[in-house]
Structure formats: structure tokens, C-alpha cells
PDB file of N, CA and C in Angstrom:
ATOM      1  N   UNK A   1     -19.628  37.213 -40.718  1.00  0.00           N
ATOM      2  CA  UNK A   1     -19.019  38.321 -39.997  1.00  0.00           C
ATOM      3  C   UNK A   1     -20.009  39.467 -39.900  1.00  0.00           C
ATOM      4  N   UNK A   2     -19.950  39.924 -38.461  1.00  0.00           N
ATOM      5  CA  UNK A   2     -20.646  41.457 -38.428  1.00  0.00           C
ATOM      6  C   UNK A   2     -19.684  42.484 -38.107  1.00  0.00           C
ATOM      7  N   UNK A   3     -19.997  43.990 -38.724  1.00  0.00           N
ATOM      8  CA  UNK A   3     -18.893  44.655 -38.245  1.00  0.00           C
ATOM      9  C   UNK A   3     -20.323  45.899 -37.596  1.00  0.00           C
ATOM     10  N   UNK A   4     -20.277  46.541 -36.391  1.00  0.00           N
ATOM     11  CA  UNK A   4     -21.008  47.660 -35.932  1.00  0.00           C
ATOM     12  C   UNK A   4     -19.774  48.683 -35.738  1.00  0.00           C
ATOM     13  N   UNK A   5     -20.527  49.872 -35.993  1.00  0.00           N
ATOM     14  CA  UNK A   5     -20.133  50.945 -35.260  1.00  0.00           C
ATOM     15  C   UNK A   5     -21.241  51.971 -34.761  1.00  0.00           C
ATOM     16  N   UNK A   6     -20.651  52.374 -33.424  1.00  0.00           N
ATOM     17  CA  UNK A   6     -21.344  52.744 -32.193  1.00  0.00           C
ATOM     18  C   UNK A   6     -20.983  54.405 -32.168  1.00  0.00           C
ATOM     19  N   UNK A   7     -22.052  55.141 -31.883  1.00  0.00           N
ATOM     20  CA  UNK A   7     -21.996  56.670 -31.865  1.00  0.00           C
ATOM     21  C   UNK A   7     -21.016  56.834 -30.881  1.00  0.00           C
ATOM     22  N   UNK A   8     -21.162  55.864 -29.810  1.00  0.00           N
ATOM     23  CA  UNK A   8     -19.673  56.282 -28.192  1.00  0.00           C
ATOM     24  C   UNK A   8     -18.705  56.195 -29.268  1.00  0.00           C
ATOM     25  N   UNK A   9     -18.408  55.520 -30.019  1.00  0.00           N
ATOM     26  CA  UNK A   9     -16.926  55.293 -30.206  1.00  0.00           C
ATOM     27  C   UNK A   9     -16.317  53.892 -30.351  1.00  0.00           C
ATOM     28  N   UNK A  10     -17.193  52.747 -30.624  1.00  0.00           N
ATOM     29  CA  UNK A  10     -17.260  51.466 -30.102  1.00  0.00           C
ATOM     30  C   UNK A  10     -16.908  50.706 -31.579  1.00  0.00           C
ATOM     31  N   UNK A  11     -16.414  49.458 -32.219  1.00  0.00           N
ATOM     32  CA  UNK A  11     -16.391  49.187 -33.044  1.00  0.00           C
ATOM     33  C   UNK A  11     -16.351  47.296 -32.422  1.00  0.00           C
ATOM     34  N   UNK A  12     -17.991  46.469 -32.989  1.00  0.00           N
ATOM     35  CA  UNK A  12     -17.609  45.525 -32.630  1.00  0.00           C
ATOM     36  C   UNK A  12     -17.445  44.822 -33.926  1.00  0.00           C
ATOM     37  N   UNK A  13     -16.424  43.699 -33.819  1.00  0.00           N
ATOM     38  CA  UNK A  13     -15.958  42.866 -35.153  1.00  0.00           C
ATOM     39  C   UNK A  13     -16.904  41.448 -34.137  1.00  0.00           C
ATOM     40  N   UNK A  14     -17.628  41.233 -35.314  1.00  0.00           N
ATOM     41  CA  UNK A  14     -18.382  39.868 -34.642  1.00  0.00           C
ATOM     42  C   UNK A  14     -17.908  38.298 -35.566  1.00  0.00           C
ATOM     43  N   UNK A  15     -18.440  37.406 -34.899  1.00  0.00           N
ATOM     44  CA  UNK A  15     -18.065  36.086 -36.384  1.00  0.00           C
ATOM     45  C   UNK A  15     -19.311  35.261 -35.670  1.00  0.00           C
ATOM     46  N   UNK A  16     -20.022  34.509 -36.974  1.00  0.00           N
ATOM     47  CA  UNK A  16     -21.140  33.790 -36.479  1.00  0.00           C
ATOM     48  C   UNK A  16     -21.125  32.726 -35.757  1.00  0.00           C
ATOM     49  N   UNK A  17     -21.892  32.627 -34.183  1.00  0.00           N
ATOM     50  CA  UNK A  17     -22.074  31.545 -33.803  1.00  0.00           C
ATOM     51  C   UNK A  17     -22.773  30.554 -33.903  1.00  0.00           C
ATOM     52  N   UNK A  18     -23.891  30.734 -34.464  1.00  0.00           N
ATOM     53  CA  UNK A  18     -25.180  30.265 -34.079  1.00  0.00           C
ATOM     54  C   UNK A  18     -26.078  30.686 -35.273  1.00  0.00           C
ATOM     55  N   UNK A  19     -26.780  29.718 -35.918  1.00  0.00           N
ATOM     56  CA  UNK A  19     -27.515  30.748 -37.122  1.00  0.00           C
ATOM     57  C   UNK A  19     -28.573  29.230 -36.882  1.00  0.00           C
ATOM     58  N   UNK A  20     -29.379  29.519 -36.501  1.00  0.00           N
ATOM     59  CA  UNK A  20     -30.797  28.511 -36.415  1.00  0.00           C
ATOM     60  C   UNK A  20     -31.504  27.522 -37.356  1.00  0.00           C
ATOM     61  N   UNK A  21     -31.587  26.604 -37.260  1.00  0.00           N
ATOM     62  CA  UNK A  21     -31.753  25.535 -38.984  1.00  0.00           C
ATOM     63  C   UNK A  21     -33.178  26.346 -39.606  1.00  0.00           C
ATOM     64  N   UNK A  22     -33.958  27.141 -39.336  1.00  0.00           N
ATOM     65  CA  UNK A  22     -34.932  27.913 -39.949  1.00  0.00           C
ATOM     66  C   UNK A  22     -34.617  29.171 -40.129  1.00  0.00           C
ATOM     67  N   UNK A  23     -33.248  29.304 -39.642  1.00  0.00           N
ATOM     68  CA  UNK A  23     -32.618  30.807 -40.266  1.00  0.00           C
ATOM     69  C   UNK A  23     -33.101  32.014 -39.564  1.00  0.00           C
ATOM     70  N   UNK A  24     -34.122  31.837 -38.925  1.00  0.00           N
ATOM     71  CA  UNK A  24     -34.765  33.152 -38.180  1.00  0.00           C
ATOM     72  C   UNK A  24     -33.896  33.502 -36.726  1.00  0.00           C
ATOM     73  N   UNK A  25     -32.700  32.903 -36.207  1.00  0.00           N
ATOM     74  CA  UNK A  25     -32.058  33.065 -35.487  1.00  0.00           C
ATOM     75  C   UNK A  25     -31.124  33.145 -35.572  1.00  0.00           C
ATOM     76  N   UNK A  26     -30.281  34.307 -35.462  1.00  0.00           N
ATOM     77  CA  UNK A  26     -28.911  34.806 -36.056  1.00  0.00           C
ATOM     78  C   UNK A  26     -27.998  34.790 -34.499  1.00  0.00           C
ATOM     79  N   UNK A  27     -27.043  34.350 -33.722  1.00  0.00           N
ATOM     80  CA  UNK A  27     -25.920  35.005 -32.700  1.00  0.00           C
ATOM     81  C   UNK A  27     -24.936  35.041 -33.481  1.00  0.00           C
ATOM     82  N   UNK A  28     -24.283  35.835 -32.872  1.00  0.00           N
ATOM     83  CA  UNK A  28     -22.602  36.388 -33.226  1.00  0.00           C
ATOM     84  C   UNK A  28     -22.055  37.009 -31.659  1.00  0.00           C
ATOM     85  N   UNK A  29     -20.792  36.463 -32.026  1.00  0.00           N
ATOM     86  CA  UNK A  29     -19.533  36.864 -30.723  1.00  0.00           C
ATOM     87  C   UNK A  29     -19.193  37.325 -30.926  1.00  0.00           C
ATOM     88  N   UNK A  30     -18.667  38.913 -30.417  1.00  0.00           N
ATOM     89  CA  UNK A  30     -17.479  39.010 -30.803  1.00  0.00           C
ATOM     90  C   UNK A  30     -15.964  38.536 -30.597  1.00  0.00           C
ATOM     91  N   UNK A  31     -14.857  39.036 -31.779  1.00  0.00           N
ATOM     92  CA  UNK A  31     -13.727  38.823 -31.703  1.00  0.00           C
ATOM     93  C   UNK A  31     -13.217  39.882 -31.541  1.00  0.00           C
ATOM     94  N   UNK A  32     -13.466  41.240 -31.674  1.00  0.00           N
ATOM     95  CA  UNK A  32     -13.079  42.076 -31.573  1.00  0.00           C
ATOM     96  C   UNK A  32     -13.602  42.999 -30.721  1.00  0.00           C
ATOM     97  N   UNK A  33     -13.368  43.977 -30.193  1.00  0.00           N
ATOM     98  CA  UNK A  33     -14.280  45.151 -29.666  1.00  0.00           C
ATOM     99  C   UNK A  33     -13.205  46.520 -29.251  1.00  0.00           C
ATOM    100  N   UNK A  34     -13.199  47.569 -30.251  1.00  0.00           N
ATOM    101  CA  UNK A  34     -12.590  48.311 -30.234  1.00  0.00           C
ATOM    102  C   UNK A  34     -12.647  49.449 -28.913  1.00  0.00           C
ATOM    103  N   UNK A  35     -11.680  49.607 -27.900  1.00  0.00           N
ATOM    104  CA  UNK A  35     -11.859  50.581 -27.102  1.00  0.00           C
ATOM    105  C   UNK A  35     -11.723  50.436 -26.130  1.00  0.00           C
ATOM    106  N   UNK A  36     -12.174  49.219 -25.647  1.00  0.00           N
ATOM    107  CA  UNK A  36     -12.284  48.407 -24.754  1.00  0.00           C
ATOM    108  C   UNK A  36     -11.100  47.066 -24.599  1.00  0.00           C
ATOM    109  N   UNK A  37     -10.844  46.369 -23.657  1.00  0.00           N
ATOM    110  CA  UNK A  37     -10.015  45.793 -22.858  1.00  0.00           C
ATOM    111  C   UNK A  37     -10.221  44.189 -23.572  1.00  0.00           C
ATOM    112  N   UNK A  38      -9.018  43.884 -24.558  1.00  0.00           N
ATOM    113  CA  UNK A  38      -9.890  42.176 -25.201  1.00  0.00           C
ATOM    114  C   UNK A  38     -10.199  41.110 -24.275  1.00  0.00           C
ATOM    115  N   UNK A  39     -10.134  41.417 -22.776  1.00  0.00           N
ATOM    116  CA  UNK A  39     -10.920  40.627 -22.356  1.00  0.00           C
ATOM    117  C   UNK A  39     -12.852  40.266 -21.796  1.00  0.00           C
ATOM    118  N   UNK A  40     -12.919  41.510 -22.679  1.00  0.00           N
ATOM    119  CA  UNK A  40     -14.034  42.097 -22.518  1.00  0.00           C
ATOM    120  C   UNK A  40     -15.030  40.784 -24.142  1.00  0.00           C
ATOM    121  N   UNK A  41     -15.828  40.372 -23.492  1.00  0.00           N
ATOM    122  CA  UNK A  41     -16.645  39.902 -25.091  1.00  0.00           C
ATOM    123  C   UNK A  41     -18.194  40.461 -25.142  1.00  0.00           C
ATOM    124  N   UNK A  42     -18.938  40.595 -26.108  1.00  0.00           N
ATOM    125  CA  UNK A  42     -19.882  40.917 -26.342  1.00  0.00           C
ATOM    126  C   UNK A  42     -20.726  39.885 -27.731  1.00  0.00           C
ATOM    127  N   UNK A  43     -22.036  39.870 -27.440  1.00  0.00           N
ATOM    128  CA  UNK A  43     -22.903  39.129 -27.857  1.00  0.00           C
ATOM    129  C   UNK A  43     -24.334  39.841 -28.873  1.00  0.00           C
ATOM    130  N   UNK A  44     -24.910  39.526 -29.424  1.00  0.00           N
ATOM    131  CA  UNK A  44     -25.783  40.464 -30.678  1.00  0.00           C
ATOM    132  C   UNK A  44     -26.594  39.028 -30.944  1.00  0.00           C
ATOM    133  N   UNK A  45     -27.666  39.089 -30.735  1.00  0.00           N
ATOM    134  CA  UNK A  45     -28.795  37.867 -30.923  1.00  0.00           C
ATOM    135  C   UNK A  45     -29.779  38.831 -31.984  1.00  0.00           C
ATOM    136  N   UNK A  46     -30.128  38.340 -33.006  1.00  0.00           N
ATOM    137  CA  UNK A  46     -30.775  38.741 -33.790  1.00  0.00           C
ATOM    138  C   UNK A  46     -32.382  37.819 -34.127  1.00  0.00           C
ATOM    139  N   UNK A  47     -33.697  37.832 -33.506  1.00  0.00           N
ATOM    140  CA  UNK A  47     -34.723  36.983 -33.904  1.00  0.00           C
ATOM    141  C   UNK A  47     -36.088  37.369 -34.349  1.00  0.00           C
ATOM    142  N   UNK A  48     -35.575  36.827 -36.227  1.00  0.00           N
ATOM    143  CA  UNK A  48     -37.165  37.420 -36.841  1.00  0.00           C
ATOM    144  C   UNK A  48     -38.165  36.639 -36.558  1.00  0.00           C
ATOM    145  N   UNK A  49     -39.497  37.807 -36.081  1.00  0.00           N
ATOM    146  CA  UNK A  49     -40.773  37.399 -35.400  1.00  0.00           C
ATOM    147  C   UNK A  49     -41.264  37.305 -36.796  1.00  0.00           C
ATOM    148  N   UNK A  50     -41.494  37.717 -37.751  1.00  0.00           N
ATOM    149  CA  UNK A  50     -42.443  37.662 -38.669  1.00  0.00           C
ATOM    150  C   UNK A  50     -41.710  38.519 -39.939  1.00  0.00           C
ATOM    151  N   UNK A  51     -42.306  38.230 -40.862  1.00  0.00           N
ATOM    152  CA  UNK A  51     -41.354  39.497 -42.221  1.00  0.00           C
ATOM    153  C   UNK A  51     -41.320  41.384 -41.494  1.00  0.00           C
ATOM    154  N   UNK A  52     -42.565  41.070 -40.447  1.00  0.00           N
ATOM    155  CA  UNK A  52     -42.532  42.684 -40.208  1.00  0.00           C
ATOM    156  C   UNK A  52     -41.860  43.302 -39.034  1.00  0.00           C
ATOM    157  N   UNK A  53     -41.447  42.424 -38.163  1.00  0.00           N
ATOM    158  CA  UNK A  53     -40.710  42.613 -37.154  1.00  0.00           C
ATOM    159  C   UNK A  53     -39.740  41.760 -36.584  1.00  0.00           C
ATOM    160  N   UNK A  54     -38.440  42.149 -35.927  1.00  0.00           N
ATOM    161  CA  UNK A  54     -37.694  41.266 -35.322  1.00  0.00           C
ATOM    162  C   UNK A  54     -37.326  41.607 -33.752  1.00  0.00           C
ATOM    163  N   UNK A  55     -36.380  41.057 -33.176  1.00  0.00           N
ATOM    164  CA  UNK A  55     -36.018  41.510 -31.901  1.00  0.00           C
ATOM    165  C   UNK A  55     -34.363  41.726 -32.312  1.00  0.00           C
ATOM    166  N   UNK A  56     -34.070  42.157 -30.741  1.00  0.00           N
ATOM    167  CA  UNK A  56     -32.564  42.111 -31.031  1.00  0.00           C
ATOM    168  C   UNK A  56     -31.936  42.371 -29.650  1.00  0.00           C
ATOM    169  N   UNK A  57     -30.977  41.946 -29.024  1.00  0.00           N
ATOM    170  CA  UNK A  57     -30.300  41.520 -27.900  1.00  0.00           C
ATOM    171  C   UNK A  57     -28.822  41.325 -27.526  1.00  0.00           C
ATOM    172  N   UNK A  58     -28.410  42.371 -26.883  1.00  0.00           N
ATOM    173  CA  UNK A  58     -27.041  42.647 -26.952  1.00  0.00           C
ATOM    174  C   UNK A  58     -26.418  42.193 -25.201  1.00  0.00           C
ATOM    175  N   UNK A  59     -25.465  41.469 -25.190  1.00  0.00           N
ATOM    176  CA  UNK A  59     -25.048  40.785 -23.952  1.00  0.00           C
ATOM    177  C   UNK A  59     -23.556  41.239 -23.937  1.00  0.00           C
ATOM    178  N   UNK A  60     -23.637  42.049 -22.895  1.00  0.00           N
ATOM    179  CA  UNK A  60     -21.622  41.492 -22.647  1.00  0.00           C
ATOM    180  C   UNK A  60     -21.327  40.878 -21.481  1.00  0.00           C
ATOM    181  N   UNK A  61     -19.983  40.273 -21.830  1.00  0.00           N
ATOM    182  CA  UNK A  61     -19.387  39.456 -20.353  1.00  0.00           C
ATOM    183  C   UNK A  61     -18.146  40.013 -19.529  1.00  0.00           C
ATOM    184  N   UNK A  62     -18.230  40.526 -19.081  1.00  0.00           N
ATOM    185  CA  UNK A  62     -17.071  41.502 -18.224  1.00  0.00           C
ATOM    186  C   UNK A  62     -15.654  40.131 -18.060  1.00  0.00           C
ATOM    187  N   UNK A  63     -14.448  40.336 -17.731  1.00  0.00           N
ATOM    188  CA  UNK A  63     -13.382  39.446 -18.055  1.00  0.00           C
ATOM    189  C   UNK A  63     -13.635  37.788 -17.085  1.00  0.00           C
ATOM    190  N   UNK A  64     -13.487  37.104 -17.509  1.00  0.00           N
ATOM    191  CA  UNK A  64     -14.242  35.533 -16.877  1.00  0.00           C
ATOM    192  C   UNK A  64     -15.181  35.719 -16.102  1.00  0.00           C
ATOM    193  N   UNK A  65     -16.495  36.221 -17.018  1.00  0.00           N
ATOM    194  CA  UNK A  65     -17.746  36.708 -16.211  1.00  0.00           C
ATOM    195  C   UNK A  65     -18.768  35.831 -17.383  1.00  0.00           C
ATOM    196  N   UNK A  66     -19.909  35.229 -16.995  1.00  0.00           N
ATOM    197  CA  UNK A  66     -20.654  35.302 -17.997  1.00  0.00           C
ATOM    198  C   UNK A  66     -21.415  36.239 -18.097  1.00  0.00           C
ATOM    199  N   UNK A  67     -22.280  36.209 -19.798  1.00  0.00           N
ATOM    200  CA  UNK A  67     -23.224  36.773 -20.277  1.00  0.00           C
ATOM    201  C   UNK A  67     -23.960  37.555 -19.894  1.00  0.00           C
ATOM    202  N   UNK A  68     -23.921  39.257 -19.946  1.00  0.00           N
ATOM    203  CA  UNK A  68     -25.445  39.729 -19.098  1.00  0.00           C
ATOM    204  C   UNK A  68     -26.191  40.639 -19.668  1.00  0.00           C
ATOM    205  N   UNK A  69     -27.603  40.655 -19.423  1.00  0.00           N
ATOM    206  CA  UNK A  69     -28.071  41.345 -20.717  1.00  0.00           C
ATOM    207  C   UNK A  69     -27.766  42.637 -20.469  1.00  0.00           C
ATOM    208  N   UNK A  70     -27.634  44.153 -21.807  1.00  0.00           N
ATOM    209  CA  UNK A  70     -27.231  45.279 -21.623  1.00  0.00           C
ATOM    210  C   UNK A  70     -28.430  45.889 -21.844  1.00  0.00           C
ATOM    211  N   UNK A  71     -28.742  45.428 -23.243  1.00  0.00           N
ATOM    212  CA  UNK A  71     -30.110  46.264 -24.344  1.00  0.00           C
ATOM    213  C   UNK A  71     -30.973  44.923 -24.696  1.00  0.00           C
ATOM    214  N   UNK A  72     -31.830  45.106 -25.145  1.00  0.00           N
ATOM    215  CA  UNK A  72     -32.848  44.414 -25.771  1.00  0.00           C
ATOM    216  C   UNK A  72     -33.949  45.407 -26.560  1.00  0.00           C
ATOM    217  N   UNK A  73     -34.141  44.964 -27.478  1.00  0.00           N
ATOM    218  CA  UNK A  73     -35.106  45.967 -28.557  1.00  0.00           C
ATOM    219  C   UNK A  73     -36.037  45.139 -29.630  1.00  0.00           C
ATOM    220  N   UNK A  74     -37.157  45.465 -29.232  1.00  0.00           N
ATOM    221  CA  UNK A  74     -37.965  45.195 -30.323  1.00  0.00           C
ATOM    222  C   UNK A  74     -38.323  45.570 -31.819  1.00  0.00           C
ATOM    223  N   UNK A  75     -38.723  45.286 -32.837  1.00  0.00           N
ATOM    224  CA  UNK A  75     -38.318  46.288 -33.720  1.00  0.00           C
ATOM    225  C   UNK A  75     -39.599  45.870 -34.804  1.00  0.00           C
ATOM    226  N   UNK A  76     -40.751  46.817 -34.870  1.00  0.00           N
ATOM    227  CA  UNK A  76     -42.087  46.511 -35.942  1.00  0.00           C
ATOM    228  C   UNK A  76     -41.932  47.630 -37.008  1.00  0.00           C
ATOM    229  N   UNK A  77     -41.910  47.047 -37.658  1.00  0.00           N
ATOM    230  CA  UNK A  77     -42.182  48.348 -39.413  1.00  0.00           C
ATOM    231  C   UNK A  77     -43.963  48.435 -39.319  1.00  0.00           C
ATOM    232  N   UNK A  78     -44.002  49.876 -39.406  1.00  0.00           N
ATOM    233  CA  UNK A  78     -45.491  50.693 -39.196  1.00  0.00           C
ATOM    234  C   UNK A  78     -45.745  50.470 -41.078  1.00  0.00           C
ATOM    235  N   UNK A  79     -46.962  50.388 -40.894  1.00  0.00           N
ATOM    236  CA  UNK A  79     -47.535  50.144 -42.168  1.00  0.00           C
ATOM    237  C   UNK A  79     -48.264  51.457 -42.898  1.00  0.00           C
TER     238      UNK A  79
END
């Protein structure tokens, strides 16, 4: 389970879909998404590049819509 909360006001309840047999690939769906309309779903891809950086990738699907990307973010720890 993931739980976020969002500075708008947003609260997503996620549950794991997908977790990669080398573990460096995390998805989660949500089941929840506070604020918003439950036919609304949203998506959170999590993929570590290395111990020092990962990515990260947030998708929602508007009501019997698929997947579309919103955000995407890279993410390196400065040494």
C-alpha cells in the first residue's frame, strides 16, 4: 500500500501492482483518490536507476479512458 498527500488537497490510497522480479520497479494503482470523482484512477511508477538516483511517473485515466502521462521526474542525490 501507498498512501500520498498532495499540497492541492489530493489524497491518493494506492495498492501494489507490479513490483519487478529485481525489485527496482515499483507500480501502484490507485483505489482511492480523495476529491476527485471514483471514476477517476491514477498510476505512480517508481524506477531505481542506481543507489543514487531514481525516476518517478505519475499517470491518470480520466473515466473509461486509458493511461496518460501527467508528471514525470527524475531524481539524483548531489554528492
Amino acid at each position: 500500500m501507498l498512501r500520498q498527500f498532495h499540497v492541492e488537497g489530493f489524497v491518493n490510497e494506492y495498492a501494489a501492482e507490479e513490483i519487478s522480479p529485481d525489485g527496482k520497479t515499483l507500480r501502484f494503482v490507485t483505489e482511492r483518490i480523495e476529491n476527485i470523482p471514483d471514476v477517476w484512477r491514477g498510476r505512480e511508477t517508481y524506477k531505481v536507476v542506481n543507489q543514487d538516483e531514481y525516476s518517478e511517473v505519475f499517470e491518470l485515466a480520466p473515466p473509461q479512458k486509458d493511461f496518460q502521462l501527467y508528471s514525470a521526474s527524475h531524481w539524483k542525490r548531489v554528492k
